[in-house]
Every structure is written in C-alpha cells, then in structure tokens.
C-alpha atoms as a PDB file:
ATOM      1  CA  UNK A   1       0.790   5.431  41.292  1.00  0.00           C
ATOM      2  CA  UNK A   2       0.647   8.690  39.143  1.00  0.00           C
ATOM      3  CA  UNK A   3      -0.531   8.264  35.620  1.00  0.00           C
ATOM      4  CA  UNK A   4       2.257   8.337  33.129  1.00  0.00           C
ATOM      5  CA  UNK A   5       2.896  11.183  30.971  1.00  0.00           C
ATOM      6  CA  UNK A   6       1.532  11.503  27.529  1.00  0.00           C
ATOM      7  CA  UNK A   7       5.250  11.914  26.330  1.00  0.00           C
ATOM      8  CA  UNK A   8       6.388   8.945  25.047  1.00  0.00           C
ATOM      9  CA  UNK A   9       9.757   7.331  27.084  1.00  0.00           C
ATOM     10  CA  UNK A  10      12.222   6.367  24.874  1.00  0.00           C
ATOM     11  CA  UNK A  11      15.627   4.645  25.961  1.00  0.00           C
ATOM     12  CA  UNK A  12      18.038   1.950  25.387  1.00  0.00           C
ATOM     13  CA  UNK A  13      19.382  -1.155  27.266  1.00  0.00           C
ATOM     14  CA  UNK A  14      22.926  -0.124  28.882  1.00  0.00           C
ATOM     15  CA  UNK A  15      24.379  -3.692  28.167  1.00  0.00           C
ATOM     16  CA  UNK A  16      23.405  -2.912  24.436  1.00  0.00           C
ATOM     17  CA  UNK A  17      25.699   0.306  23.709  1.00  0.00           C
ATOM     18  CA  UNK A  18      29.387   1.034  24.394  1.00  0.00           C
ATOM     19  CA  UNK A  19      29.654   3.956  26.761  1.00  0.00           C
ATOM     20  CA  UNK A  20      33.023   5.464  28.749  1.00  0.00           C
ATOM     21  CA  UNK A  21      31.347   6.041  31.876  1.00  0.00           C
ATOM     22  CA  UNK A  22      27.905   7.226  33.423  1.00  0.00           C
ATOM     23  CA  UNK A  23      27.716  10.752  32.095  1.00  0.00           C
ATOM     24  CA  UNK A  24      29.091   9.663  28.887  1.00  0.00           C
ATOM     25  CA  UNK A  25      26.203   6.971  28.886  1.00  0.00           C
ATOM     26  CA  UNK A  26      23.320   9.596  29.084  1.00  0.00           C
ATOM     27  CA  UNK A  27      25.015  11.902  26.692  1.00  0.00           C
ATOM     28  CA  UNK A  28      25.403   9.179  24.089  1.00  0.00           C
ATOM     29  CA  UNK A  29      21.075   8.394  24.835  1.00  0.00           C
ATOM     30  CA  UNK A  30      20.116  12.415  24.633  1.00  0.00           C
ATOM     31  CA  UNK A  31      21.938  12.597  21.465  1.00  0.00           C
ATOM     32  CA  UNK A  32      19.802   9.722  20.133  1.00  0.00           C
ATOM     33  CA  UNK A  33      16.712  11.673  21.459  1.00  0.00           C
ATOM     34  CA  UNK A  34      16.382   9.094  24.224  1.00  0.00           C
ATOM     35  CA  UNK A  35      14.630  10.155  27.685  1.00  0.00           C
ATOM     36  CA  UNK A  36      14.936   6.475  29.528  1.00  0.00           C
ATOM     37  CA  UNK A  37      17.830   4.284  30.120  1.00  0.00           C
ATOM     38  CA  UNK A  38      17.796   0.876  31.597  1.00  0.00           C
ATOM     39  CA  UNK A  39      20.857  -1.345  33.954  1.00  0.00           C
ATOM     40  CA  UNK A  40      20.917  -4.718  32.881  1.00  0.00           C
ATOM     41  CA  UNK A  41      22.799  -6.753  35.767  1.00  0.00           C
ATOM     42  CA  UNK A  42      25.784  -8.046  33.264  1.00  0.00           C
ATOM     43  CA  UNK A  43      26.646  -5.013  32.144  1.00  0.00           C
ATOM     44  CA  UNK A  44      26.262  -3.535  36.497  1.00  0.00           C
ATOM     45  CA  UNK A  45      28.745  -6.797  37.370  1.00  0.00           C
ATOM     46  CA  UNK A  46      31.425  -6.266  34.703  1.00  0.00           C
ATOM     47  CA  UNK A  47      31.703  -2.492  35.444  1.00  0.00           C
ATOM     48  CA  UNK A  48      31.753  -3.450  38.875  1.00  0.00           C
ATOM     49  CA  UNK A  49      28.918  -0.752  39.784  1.00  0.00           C
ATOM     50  CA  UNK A  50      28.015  -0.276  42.971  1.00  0.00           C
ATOM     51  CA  UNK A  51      25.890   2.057  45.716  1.00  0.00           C
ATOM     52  CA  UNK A  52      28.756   4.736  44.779  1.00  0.00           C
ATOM     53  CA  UNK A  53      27.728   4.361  41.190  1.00  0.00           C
ATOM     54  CA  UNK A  54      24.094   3.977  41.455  1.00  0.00           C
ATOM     55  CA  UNK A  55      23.696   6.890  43.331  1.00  0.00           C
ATOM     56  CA  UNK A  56      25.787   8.638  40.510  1.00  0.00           C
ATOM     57  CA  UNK A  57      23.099   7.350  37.994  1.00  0.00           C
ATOM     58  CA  UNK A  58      19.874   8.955  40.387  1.00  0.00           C
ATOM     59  CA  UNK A  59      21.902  11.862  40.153  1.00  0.00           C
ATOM     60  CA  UNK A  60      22.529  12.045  35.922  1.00  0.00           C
ATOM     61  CA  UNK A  61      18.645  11.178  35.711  1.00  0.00           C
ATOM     62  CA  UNK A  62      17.547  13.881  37.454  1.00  0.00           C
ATOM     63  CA  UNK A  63      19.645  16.402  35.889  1.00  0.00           C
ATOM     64  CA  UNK A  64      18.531  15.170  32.415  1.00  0.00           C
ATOM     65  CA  UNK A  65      15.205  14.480  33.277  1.00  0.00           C
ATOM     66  CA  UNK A  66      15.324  11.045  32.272  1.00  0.00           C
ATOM     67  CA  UNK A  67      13.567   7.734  34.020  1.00  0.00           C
ATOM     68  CA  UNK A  68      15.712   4.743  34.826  1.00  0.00           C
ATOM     69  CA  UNK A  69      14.980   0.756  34.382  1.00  0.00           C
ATOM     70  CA  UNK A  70      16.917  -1.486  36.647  1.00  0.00           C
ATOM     71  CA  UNK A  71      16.964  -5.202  34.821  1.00  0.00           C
ATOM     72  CA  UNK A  72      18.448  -7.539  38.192  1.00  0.00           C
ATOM     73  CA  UNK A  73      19.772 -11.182  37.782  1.00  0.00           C
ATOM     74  CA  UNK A  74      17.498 -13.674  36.824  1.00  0.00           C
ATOM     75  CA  UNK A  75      18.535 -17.142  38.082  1.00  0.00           C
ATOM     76  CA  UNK A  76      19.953 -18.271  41.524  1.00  0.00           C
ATOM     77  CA  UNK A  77      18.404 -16.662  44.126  1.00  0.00           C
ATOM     78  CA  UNK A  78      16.259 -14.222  42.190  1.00  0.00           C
ATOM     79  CA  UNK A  79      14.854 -17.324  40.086  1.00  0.00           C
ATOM     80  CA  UNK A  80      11.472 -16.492  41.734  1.00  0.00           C
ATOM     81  CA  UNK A  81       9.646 -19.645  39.749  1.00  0.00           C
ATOM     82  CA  UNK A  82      12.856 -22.177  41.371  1.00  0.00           C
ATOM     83  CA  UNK A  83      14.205 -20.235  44.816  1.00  0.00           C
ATOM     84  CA  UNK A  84      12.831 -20.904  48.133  1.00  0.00           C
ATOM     85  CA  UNK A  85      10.192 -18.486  49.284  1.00  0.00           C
ATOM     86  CA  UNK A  86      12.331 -17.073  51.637  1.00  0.00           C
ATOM     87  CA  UNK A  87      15.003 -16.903  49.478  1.00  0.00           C
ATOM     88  CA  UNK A  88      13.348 -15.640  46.376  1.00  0.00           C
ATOM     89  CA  UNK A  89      11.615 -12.920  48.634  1.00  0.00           C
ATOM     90  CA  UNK A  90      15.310 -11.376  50.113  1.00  0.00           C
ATOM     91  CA  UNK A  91      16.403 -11.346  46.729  1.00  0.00           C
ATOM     92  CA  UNK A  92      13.406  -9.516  45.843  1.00  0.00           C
ATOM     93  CA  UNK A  93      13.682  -7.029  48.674  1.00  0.00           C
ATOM     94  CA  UNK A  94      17.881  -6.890  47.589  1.00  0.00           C
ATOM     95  CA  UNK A  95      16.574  -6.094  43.975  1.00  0.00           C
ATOM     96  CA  UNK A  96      14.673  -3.130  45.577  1.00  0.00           C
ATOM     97  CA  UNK A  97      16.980  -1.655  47.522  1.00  0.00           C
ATOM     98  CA  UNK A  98      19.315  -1.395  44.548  1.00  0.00           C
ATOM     99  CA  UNK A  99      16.753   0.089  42.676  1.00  0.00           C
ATOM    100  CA  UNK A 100      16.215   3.022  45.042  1.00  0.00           C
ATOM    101  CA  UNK A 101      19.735   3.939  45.339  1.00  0.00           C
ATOM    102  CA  UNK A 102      19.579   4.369  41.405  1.00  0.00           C
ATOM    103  CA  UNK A 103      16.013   5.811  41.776  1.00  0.00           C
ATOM    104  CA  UNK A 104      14.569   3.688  39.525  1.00  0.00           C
ATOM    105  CA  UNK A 105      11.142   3.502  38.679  1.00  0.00           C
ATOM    106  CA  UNK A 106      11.071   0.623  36.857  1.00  0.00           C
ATOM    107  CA  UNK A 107      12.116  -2.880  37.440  1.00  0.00           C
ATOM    108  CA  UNK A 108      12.421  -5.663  34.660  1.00  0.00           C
ATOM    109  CA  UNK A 109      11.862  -8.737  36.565  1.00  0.00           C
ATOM    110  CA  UNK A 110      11.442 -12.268  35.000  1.00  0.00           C
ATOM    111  CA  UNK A 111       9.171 -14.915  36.257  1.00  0.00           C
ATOM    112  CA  UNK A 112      12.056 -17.583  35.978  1.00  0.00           C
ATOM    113  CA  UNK A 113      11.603 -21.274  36.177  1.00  0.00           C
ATOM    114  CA  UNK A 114      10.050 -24.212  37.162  1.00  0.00           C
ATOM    115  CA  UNK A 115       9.994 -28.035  38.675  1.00  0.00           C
ATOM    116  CA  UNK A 116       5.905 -27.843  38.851  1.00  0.00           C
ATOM    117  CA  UNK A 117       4.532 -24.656  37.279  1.00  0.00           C
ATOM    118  CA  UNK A 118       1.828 -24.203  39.015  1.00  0.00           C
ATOM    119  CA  UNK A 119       3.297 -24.058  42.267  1.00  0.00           C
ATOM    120  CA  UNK A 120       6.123 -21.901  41.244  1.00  0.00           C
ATOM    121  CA  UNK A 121       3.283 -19.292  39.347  1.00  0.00           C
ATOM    122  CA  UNK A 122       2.166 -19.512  42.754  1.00  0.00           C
ATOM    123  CA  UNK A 123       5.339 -18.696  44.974  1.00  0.00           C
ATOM    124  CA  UNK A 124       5.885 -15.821  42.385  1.00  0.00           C
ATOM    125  CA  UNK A 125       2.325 -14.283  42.969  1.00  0.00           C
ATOM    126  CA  UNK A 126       3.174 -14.671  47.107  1.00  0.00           C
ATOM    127  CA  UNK A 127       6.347 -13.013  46.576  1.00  0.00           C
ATOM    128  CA  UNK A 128       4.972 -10.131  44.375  1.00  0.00           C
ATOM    129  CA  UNK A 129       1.780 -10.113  46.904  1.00  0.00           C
ATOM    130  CA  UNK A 130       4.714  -9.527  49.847  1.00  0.00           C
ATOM    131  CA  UNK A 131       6.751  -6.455  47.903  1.00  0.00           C
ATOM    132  CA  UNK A 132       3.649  -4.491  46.883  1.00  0.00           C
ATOM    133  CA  UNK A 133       3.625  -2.344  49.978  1.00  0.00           C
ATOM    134  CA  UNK A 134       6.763  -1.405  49.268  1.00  0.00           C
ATOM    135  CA  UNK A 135       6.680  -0.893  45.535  1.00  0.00           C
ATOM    136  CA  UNK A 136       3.342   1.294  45.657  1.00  0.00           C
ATOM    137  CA  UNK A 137       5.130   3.231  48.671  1.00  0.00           C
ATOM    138  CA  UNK A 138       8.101   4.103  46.141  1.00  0.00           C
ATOM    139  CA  UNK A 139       6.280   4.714  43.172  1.00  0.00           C
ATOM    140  CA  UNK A 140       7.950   2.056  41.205  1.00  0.00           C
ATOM    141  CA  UNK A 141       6.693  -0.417  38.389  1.00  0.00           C
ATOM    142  CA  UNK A 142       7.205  -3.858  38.403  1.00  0.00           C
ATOM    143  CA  UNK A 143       7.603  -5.245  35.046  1.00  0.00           C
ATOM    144  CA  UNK A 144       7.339  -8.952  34.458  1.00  0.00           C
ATOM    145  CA  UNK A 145       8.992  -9.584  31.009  1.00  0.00           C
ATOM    146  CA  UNK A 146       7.836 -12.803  28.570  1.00  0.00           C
ATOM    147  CA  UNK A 147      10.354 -15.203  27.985  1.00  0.00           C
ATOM    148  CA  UNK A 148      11.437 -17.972  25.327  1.00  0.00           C
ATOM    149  CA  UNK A 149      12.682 -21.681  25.322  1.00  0.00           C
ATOM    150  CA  UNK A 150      14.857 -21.425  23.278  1.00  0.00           C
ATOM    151  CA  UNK A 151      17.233 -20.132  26.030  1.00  0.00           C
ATOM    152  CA  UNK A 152      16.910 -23.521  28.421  1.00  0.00           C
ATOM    153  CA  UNK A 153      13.676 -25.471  29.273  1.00  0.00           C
ATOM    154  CA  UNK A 154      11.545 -24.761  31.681  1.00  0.00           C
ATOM    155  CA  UNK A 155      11.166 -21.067  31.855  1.00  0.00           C
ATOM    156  CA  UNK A 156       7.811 -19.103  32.941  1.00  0.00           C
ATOM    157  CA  UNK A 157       6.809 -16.516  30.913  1.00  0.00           C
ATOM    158  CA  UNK A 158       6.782 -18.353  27.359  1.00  0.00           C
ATOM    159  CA  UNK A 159       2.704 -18.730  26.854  1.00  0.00           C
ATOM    160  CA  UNK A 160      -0.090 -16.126  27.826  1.00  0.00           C
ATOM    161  CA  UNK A 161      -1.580 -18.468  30.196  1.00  0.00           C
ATOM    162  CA  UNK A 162       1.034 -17.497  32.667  1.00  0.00           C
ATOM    163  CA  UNK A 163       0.442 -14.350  32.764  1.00  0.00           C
ATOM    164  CA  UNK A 164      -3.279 -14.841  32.693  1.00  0.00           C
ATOM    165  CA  UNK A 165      -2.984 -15.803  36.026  1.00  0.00           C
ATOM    166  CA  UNK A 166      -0.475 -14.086  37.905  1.00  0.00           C
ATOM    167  CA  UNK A 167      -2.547 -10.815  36.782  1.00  0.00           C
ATOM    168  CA  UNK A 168      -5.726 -12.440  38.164  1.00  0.00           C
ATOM    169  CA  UNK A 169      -4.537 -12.593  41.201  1.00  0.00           C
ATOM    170  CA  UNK A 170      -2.392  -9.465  41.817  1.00  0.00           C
ATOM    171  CA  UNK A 171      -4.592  -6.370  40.371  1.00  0.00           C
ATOM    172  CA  UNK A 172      -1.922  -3.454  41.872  1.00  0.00           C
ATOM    173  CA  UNK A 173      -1.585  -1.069  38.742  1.00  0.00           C
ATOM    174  CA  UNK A 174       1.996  -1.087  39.650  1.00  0.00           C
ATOM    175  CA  UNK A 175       2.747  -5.047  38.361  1.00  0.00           C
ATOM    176  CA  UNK A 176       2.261  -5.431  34.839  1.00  0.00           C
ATOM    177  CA  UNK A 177       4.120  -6.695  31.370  1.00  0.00           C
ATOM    178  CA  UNK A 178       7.377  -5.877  30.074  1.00  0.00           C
ATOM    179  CA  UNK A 179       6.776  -7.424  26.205  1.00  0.00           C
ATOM    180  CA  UNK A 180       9.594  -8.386  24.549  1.00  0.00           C
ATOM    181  CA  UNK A 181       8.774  -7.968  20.976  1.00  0.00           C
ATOM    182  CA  UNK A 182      11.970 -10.687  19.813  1.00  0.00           C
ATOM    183  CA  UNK A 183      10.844 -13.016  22.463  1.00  0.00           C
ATOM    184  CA  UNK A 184       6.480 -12.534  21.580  1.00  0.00           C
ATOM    185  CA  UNK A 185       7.655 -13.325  17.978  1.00  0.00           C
ATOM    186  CA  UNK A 186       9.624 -16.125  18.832  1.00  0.00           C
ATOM    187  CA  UNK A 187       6.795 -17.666  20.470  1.00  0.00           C
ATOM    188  CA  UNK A 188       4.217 -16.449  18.179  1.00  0.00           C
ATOM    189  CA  UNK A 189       2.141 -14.688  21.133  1.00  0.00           C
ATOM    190  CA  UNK A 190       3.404 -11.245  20.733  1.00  0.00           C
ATOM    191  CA  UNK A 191      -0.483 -10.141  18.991  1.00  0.00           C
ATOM    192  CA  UNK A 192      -2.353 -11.938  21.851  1.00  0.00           C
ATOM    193  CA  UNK A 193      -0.215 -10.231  24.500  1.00  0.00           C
ATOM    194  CA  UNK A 194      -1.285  -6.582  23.255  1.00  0.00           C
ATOM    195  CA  UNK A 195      -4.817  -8.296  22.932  1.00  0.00           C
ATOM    196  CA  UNK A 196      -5.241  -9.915  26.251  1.00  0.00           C
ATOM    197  CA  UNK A 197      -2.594  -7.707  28.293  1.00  0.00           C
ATOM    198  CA  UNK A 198      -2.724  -4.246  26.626  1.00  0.00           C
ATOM    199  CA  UNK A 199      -4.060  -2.631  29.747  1.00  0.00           C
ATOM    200  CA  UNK A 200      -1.274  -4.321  31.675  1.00  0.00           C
ATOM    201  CA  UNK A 201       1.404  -2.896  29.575  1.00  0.00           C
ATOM    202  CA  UNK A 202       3.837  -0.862  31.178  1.00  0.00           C
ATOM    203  CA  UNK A 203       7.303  -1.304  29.645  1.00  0.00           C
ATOM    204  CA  UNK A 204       9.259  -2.915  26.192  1.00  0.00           C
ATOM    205  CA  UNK A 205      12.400  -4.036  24.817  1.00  0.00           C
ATOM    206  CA  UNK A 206      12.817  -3.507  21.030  1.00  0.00           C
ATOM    207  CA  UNK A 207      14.997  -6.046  19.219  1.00  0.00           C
ATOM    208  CA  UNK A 208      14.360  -8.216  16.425  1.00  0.00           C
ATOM    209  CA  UNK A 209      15.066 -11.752  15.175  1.00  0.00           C
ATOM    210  CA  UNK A 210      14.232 -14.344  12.323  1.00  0.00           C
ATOM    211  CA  UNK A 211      11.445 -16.027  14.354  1.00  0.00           C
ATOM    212  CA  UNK A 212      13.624 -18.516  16.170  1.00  0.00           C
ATOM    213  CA  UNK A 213      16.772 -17.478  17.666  1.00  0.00           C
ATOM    214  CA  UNK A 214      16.823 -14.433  20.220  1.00  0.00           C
ATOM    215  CA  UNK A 215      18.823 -12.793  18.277  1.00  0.00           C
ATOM    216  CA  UNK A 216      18.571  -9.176  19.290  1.00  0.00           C
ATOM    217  CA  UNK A 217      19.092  -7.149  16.022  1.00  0.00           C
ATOM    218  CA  UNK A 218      17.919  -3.558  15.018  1.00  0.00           C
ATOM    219  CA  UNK A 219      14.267  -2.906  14.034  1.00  0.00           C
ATOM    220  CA  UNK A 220      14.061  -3.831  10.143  1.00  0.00           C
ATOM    221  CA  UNK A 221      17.227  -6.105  10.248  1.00  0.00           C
ATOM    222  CA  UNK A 222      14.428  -9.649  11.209  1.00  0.00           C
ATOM    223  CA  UNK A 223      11.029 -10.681  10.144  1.00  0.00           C
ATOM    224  CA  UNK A 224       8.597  -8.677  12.956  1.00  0.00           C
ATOM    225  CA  UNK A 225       6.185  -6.616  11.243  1.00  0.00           C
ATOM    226  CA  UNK A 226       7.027  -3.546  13.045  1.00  0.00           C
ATOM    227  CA  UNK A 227       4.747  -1.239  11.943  1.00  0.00           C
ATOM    228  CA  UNK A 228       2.034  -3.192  12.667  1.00  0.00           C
ATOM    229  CA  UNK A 229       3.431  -4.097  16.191  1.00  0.00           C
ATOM    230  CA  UNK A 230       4.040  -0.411  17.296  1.00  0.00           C
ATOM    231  CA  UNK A 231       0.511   0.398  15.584  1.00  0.00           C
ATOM    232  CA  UNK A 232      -1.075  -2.241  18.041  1.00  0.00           C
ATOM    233  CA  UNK A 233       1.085  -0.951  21.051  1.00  0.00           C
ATOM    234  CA  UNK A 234       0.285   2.836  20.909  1.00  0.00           C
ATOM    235  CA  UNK A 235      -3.612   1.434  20.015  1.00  0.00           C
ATOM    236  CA  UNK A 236      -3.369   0.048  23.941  1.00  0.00           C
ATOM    237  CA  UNK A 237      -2.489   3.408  25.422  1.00  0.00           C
ATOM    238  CA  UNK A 238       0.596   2.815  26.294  1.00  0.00           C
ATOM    239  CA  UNK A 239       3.463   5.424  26.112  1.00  0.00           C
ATOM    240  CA  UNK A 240       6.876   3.691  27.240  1.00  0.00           C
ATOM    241  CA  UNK A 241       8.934   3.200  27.730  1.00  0.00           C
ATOM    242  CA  UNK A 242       9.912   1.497  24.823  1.00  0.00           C
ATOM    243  CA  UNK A 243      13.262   0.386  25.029  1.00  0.00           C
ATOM    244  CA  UNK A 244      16.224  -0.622  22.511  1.00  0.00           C
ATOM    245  CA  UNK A 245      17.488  -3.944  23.489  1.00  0.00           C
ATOM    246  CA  UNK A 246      19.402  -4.233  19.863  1.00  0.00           C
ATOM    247  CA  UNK A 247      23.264  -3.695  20.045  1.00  0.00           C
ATOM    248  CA  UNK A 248      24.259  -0.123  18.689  1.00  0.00           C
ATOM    249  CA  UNK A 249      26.390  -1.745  15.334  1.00  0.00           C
ATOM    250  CA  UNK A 250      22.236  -0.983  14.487  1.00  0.00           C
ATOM    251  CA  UNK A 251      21.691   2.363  15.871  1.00  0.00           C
ATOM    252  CA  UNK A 252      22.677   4.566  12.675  1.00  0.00           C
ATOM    253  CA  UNK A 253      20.071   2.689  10.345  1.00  0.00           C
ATOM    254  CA  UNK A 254      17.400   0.635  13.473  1.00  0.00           C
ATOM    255  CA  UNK A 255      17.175   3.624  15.431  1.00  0.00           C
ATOM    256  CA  UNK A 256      15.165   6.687  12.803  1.00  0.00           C
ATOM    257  CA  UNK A 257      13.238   3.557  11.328  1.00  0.00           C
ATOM    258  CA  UNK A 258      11.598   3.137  14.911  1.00  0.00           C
ATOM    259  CA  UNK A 259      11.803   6.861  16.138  1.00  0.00           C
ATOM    260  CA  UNK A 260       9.953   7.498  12.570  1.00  0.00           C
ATOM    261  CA  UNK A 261       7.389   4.894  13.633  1.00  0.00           C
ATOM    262  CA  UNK A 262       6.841   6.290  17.538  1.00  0.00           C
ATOM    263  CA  UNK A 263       6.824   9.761  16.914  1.00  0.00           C
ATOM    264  CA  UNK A 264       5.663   9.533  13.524  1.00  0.00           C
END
C-alpha cells in the first residue's frame, strides 16, 4: 500500500447532502473544497444505483481527482459479528466487487454484532484474514468504524477492547479505524482511540451530538471539543480523509468552522 499523500482528503457522506445526480454530486463537494466523497448503502438503494452508476462514479473521480469511500450494508448478511462464516465472507467478497466497479479505495465496514463476542471478534478477524489478498492486491483500505448502543444492543465496536484485538491479530497496514467522532463521544472513548489506535487511523466521519443520542449535527452545533479532537487527530499523522457525516441544513455555518480547523 502506497503512503498517503500529505494533502489532507476532505469529503462528505453522499446520504448526508441533496444532490441531482452524480456529476451534480461532485460539483456540489468541489465547490465546498472537498477532494473525497463517500456511498453510504441507503442512499446507493433508494437511487437505485447500480454497476451502470458505479462505474459512472470511477469515472467523475478520476476526472476530478477525487478518492471515493464505499460505506456497504451493515446487518443481514454483511453482519460479520452474527452471519455465518460462509455467509459473512460472500458478502464480504460482494462488498468488494462493488467497490471496484466504483474504484474505491476505501471501504467503511462495521464489525456488527454478537450472540458470544468473542467468537464473533473471532469470525470477523477470519473473514478479514480471508479478503486481505485481495484488498492489498487492489490497493484498498479497509476501515472498521466504532459503533454505539444506543442504536440496538449488542453491537461490536462500542469499547477499545475490541479493537485491541482484532488489530493484534491482523497487522496488514491496509485494515485499520474509521473513528466516528459522534459515536467516540457517545461512548466516552473517542481520546483513548487516538491514544491507543492513532497509528491505525485511516479514515473519519465528522458529526456531532449532545453526548447521548447519535445525532449527527454540524461541527459546533453539540458538546465535542473539536478543536481539541482535530488537534489530537492531525498529532497521529493522519491526513484523511476526514469526512462530513452531518446533514448539509449545517454546511453554510459547520463546514468553514472545521475547514478553519484542518487547514488552519
């Protein structure tokens, strides 16, 4: 995997702004000085997007030079803590295919949930042990995100300890963290992620809340100390991309509060 550029990535969530169509989605990003934009699967299913479209969005990212996320579906078959092995692993493989047809380098994967959770960190750590061939061949990231209760019990990804271990045992430089910043404060481990993960950092989603819903509101709108969180992330090393996951009512007064505090 190539180091990444000293340029900081900068993008948005495409299930978190209104947009027309594809080319009408990167226009809207360059004109807020955005180089990165990521596909959450909702907002792929209700357009009805398909290999037609994602080929269309390789095509817009090379032309603007921008990188692309692909955020899949989460539960059913692509729970990777709950699914059968074989099953979670197809939907794995399904998750990458999609993701080269929209040449994206980075996919937002979450760790899902559990009956025991040891033995689902486990099957997760086999099923990210089985891709890596694949994902080092393609030069893509995956990025397992940290996750909250407060959306149904059981979920992986809530405490450090999780990832403690599923890092432990799969070293590739191409698996790392996607930190939510909403769900770290939530949780209250969003300092001892950047402490004990900061070299495993390799993507973000920006939103903010009061502490205990998931709200997803513009930077400065909730209660995370934001200059002391971006302060702590560029202090890692890390460079993006850091990506919006507020919706864009926000964008006029959320979006030069953060672009003042990344690019100074």
């Amino acid at each position: 995997m190539a180091a990444m550029s000293t340029k900081l990535i900068f993008g948005v969530s495409s299930t978190h702004f209104n947009y027309d169509n594809l080319p009408h989605a990167f226009e809207k990003c360059l004109g807020w000085g955005m180089n990165h934009i990521e596909f959450f699967c909702s907002d792929i299913a209700r357009r009805k997007f398909g290999r037609v479209e994602f080929g269309e969005i390789a095509r817009l990212a090379q032309e603007h030079r921008f990188t692309v996320g692909y955020h899949p579906h989460y539960v059913g078959a692509c729970d990777l803590g709950r699914a059968e092995p074989t099953v979670g692993l197809a939907a794995f493989h399904s998750i990458l295919d999609d993701a080269l047809f929209m040449a994206a380098r980075f996919i937002i994967v979450h760790l899902g949930t559990f009956v025991e959770r040891q033995t689902a960190l486990e099957k997760i750590v086999r099923a990210t042990e089985a891709v890596l061939p694949r994902v080092e061949r393609e030069g893509m990231m995956v990025c397992f995100e940290d996750f909250v209760l407060c959306h149904g019990p059981n979920a992986l990804g809530d405490r450090p300890d999780d990832f403690e271990f599923l890092f432990s045992r799969v070293g590739a430089k191409c698996v790392g963290m996607n930190l939510d910043y909403g769900h770290g404060h939530i949780t209250g481990h969003l300092y001892e992620y950047l402490r004990r993960f900061g070299s495993r950092l390799v993507y973000t989603h920006i939103q903010d809340n009061d502490g205990v819903k998931d709200q997803h509101i513009g930077v400065g709108f909730g209660t995370i100390d934001w200059p002391k969180a971006i302060r702590e992330t560029l202090a890692t090393g890390f460079r993006g991309p850091f990506t919006v996951e507020y919706l864009e009512k926000y964008a006029e007064v959320a979006h030069p509060k953060l672009k003042a505090l990344l690019f100074g």
